[in-house]
N, C-alpha and C. Protein backbone atom coordinates (compact mmCIF):
# COMPACT_ATOMS: atom_id res chain seq x y z
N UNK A 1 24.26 29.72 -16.24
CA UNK A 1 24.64 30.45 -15.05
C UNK A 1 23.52 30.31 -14.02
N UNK A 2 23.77 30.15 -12.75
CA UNK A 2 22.71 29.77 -11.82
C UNK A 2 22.68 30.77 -11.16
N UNK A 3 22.02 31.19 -10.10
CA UNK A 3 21.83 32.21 -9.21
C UNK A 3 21.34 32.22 -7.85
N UNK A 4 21.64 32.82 -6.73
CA UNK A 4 20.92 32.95 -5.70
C UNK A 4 20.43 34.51 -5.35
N UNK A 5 19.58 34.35 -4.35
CA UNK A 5 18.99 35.63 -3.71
C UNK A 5 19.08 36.13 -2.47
N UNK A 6 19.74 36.96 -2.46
CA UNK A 6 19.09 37.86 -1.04
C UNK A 6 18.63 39.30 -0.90
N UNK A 7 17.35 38.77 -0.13
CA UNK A 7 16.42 40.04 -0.30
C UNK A 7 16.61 39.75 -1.83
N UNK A 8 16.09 41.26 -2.06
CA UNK A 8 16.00 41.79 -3.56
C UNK A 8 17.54 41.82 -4.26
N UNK A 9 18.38 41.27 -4.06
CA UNK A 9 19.37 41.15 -4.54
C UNK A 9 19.74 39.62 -5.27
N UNK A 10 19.69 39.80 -6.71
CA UNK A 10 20.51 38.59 -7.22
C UNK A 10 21.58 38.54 -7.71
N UNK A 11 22.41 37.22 -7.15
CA UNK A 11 23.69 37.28 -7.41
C UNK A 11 24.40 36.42 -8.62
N UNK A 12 24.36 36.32 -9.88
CA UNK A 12 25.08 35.44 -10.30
C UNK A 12 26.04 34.36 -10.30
N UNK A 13 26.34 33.22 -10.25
CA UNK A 13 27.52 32.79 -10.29
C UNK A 13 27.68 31.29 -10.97
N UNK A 14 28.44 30.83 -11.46
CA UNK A 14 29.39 29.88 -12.66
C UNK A 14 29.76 28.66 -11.59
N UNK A 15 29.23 27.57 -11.91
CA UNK A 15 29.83 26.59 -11.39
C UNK A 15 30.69 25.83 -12.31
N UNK A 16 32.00 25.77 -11.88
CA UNK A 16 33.02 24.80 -12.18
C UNK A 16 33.86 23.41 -11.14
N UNK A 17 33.73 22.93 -12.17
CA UNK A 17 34.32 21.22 -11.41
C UNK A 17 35.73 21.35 -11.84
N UNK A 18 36.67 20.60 -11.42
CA UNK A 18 37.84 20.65 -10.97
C UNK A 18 38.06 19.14 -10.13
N UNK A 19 38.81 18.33 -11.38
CA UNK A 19 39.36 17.20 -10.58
C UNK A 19 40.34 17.49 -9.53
N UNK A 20 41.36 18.19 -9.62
CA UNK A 20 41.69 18.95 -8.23
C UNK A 20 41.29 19.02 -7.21
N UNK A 21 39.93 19.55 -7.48
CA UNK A 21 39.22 19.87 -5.78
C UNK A 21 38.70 19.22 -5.06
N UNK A 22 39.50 19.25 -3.65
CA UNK A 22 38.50 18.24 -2.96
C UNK A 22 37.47 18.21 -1.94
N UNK A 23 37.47 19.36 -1.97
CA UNK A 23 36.10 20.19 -1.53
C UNK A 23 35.50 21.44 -2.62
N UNK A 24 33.82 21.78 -1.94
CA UNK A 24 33.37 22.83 -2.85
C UNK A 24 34.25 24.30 -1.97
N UNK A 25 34.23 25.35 -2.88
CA UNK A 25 34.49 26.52 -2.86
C UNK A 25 34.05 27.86 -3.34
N UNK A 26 33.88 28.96 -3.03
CA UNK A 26 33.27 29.86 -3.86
C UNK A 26 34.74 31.10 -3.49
N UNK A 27 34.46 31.38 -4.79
CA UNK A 27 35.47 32.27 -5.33
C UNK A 27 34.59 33.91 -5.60
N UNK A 28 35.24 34.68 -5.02
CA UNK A 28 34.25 36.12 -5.02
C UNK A 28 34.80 37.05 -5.57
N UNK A 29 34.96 37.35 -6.65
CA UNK A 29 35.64 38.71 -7.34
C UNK A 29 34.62 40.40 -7.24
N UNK A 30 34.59 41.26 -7.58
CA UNK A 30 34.18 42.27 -7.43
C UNK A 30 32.67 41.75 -8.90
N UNK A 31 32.97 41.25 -9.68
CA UNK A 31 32.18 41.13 -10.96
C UNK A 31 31.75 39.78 -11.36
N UNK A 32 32.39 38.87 -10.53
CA UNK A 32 32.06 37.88 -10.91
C UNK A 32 32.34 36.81 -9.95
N UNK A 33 31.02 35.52 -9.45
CA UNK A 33 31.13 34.96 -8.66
C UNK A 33 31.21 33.45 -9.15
N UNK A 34 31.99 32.60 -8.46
CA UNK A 34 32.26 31.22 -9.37
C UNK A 34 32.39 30.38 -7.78
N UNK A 35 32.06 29.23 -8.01
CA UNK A 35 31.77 28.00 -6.87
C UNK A 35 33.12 26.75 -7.67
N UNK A 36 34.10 26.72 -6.80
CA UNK A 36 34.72 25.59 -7.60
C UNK A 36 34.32 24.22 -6.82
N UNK A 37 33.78 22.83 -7.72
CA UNK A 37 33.42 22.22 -6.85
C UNK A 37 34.09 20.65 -7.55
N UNK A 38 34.30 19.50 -6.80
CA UNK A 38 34.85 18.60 -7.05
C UNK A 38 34.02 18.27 -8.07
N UNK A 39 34.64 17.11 -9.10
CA UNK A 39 33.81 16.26 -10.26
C UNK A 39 33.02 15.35 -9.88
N UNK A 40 32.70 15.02 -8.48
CA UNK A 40 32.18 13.57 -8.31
C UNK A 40 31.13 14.49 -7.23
N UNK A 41 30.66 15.93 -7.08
CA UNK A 41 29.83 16.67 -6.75
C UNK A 41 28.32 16.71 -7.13
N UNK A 42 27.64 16.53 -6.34
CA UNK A 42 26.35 16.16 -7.53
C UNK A 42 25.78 17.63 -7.28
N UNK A 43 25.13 17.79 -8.40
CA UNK A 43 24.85 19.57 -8.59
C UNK A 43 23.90 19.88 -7.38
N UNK A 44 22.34 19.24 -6.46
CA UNK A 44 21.82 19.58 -5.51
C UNK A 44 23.05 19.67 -4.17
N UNK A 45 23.92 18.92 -4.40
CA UNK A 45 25.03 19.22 -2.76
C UNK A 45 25.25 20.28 -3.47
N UNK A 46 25.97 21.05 -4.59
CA UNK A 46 26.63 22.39 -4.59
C UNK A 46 25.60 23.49 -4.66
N UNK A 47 24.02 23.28 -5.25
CA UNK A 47 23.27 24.26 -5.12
C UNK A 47 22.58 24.57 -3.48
N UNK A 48 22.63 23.16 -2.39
CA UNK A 48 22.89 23.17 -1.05
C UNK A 48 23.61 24.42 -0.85
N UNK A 49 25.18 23.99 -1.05
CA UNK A 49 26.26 24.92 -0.66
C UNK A 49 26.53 26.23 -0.61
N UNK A 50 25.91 26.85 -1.98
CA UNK A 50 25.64 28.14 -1.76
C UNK A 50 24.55 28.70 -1.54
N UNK A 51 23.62 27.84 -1.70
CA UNK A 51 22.64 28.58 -0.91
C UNK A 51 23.35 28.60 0.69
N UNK A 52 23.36 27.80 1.79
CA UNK A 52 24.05 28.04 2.62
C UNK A 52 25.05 29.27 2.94
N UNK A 53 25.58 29.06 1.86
CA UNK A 53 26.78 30.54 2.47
C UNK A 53 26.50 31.58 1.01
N UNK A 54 24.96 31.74 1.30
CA UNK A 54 24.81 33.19 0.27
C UNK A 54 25.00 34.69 0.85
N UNK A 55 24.72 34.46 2.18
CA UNK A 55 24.81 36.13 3.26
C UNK A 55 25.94 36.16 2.95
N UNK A 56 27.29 34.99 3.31
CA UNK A 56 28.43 35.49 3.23
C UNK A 56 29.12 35.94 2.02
N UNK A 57 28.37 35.63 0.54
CA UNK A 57 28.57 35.78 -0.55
C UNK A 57 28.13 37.52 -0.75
N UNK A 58 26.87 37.36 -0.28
CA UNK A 58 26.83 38.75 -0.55
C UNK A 58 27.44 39.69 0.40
N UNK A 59 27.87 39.86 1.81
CA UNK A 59 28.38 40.49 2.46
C UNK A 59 30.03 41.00 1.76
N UNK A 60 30.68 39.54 1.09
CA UNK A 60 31.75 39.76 0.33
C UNK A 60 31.96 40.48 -1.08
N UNK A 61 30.60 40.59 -1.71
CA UNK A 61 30.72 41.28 -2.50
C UNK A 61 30.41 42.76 -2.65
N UNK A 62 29.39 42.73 -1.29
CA UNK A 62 29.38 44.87 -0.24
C UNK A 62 30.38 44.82 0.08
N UNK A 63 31.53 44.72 0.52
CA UNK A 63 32.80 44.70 1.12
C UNK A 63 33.69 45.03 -0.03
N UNK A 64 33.59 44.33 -1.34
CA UNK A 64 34.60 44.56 -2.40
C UNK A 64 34.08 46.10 -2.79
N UNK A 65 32.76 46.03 -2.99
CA UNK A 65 32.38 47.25 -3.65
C UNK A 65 32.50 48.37 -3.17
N UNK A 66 32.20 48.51 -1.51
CA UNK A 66 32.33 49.54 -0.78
C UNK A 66 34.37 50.20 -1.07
N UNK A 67 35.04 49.21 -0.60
CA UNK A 67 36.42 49.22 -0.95
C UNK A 67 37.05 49.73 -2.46
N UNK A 68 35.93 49.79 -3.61
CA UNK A 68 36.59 49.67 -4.82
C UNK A 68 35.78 51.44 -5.17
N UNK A 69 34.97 51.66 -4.34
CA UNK A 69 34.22 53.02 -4.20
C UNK A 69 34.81 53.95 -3.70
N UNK A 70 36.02 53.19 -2.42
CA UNK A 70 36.52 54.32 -1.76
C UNK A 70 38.23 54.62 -2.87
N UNK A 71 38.51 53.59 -2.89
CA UNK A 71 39.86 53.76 -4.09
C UNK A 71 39.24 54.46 -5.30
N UNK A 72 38.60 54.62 -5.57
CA UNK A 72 38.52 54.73 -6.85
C UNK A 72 37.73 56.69 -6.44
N UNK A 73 36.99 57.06 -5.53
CA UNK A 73 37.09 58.41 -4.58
C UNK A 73 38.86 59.02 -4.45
N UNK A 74 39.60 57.88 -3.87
CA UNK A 74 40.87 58.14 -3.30
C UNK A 74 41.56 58.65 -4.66
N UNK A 75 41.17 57.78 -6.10
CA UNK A 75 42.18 58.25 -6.94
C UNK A 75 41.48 59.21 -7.46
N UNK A 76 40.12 59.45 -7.57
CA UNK A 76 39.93 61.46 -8.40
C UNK A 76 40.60 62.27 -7.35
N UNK A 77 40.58 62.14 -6.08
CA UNK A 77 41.21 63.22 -5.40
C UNK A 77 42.52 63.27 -5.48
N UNK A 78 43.44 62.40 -5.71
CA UNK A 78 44.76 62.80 -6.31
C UNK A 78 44.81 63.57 -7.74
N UNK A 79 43.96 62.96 -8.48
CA UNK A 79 43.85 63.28 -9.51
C UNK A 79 43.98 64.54 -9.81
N UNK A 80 42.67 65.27 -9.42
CA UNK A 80 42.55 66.67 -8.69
C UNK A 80 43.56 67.44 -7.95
N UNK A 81 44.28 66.67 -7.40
CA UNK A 81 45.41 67.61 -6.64
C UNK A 81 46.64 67.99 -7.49
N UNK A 82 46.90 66.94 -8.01
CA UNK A 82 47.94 66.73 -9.32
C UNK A 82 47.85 67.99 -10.47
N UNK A 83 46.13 67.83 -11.09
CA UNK A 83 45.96 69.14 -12.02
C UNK A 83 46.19 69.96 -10.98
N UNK A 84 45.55 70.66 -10.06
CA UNK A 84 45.78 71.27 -9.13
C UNK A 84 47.19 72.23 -9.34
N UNK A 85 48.33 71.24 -8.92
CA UNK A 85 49.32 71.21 -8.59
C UNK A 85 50.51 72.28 -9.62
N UNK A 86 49.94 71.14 -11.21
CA UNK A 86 50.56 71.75 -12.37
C UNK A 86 49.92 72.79 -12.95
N UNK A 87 48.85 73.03 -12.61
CA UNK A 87 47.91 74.19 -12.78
C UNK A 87 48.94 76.07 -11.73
N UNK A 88 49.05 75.62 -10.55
CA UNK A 88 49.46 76.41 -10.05
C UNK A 88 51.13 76.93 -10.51
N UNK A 89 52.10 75.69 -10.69
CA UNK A 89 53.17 75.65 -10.99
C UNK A 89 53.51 76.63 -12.50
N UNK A 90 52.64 76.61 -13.54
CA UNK A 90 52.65 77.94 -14.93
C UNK A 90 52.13 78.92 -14.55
């Protein structure tokens, strides 16, 4: 597994080749970050590549997290309303 940095932040991520692809790509999940990159890619162009677009790597993965902080806020407060709800109803 290789890695980049920003600031004090390191990010993990999995490089995979893919005769398919005909360009590199990075793929950003909430947990896990993966670069899909052609087979005929030589590993300094793809470690180029993300270094290049690491701000945007990490900006995408504050963005998932902030989003998965507020859903996941959004569902105890239903949660809460629900007991709430059947609480009042006996």
């Amino acid at each position: 597994m290789s890695q980049i940095q920003v600031g004090k932040v390191t990010i993990p991520y999995d490089i995979r080749t893919s005769a398919t692809a005909h360009k590199k790509s990075i793929i950003v999940r909430p947990q896990h970050v993966e670069v899909v990159a052609p087979v005929s890619a030589h590993e300094a162009d793809i470690t180029a590549f993300v270094q290049k677009k690491r701000y945007w790597v990490f900006d995408k993965l504050t963005e998932m997290n902030e989003r998965l902080a507020y859903l996941e806020r959004h569902r105890r407060n239903i949660l809460h309303q629900l007991i709430a709800n059947i609480s009042d109803q006996q």
